[in-house]
Structure formats: C-alpha cells, structure tokens
Protein backbone atom coordinates (compact mmCIF):
# COMPACT_ATOMS: atom_id res chain seq x y z
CA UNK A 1 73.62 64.29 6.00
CA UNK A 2 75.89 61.29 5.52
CA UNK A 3 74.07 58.87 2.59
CA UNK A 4 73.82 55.89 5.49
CA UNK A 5 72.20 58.35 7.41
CA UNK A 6 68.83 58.69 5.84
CA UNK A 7 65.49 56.98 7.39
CA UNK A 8 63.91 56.71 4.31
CA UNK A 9 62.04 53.50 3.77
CA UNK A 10 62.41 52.83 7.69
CA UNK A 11 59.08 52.96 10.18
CA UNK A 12 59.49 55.23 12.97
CA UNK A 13 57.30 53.76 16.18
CA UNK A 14 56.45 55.53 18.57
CA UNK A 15 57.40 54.89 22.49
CA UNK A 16 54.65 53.83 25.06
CA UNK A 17 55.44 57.14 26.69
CA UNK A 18 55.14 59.39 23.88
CA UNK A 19 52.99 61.98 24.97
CA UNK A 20 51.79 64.30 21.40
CA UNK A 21 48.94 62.95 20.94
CA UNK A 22 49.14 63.43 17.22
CA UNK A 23 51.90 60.85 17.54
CA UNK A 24 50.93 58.69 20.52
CA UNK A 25 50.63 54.74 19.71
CA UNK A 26 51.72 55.62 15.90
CA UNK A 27 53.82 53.64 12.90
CA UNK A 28 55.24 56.15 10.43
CA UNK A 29 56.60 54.94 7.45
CA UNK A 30 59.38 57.47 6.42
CA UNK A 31 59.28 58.06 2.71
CA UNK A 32 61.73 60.93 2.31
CA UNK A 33 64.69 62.08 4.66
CA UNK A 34 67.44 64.54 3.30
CA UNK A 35 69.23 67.30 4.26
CA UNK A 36 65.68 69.37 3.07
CA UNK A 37 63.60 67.38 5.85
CA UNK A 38 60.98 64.60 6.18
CA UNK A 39 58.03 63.06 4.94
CA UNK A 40 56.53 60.06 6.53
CA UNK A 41 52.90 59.02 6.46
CA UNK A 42 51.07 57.41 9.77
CA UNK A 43 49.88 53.88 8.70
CA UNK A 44 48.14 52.53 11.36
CA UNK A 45 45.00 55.07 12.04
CA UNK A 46 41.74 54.31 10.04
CA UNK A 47 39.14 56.40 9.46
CA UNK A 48 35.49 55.75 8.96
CA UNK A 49 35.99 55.86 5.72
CA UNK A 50 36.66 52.72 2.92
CA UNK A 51 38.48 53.43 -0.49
CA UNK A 52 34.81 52.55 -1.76
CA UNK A 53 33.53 55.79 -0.33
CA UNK A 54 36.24 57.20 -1.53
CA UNK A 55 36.15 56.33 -5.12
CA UNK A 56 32.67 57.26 -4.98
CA UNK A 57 33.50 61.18 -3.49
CA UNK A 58 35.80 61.09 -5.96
CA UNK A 59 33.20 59.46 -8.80
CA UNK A 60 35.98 57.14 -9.65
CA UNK A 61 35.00 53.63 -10.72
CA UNK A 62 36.02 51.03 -8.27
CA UNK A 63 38.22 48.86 -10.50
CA UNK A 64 38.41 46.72 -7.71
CA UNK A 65 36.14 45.32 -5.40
CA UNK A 66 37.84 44.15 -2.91
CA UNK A 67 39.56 47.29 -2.09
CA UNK A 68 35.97 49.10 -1.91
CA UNK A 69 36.28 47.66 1.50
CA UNK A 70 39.65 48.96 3.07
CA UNK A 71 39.62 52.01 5.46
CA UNK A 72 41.04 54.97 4.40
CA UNK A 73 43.60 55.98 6.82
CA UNK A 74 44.74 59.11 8.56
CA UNK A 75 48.05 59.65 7.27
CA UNK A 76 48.75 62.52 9.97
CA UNK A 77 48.17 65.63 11.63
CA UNK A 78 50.34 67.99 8.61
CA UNK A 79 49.18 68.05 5.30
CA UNK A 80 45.41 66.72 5.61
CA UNK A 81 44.42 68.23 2.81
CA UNK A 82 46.57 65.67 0.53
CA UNK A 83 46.55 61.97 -0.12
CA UNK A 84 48.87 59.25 -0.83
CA UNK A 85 48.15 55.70 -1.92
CA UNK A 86 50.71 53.15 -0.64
CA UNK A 87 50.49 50.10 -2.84
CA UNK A 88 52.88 47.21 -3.48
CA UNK A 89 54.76 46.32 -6.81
C-alpha cells in the first residue's frame, strides 16, 4: 500500500443503495488501514444504553455528569464483544 493510500482518519459513508444491512445508512470512522487490513468503528447507531449505565455495569464512578447522559453506540456488527471510547484532545 502506497503511504497516500491509507483511509485512516477518513469516514467511510455509506451509499443510499447499500444493501448489508449491517452497513446500510452508516458513518465509519476508519481508524487503522495498512497493508494488514482495517479497523473502523460505526458512529452514528445508538443504543439504549447511556455511558451512565455504563459506568454503573461497569461500577465505575461517573467522573462526569454530563456524559452519564450520552448513548452508548453500536460500533458494528465484528467485534461486539469490545469497546472503544472516541474522545477529543
């Protein structure tokens, strides 16, 4: 893979006629492309869960309130059985 190649750090949208439906109407924010694959994480399906619900599964304190709030969302159909926590700076 040429280095300008990569799609990391890029969202991948999918097209109106896209028909999976594991990928129908999704944004996937690619965090890892090389020559060893992919790794991107759907960011626009919530659950019915908050990170408040979470924390408490978890019996983490909520260090902040007004994330107890957010949905948690489902980051895709491979892998369920890990999380990731996209955050800013």
């Amino acid at each position: 893979m040429r280095p300008d190649s990569s799609f990391t750090n890029q969202l991948l949208i999918a097209m109106p006629g896209m028909l999976d439906p594991n990928f129908s109407t999704t944004v996937t924010l690619i965090c890892e492309h090389n020559d060893e694959g992919a790794l991107g994480i759907v960011i626009n399906r919530p659950t019915t869960l908050t990170m408040g619900g979470l924390f408490e599964q978890l019996a983490l304190d909520d260090a902040n309130p007004e994330a107890a709030g957010l949905p948690v969302l489902s980051g895709g159909p491979v892998g369920i059985e890990r999380g990731f926590v996209l955050h800013g700076p």
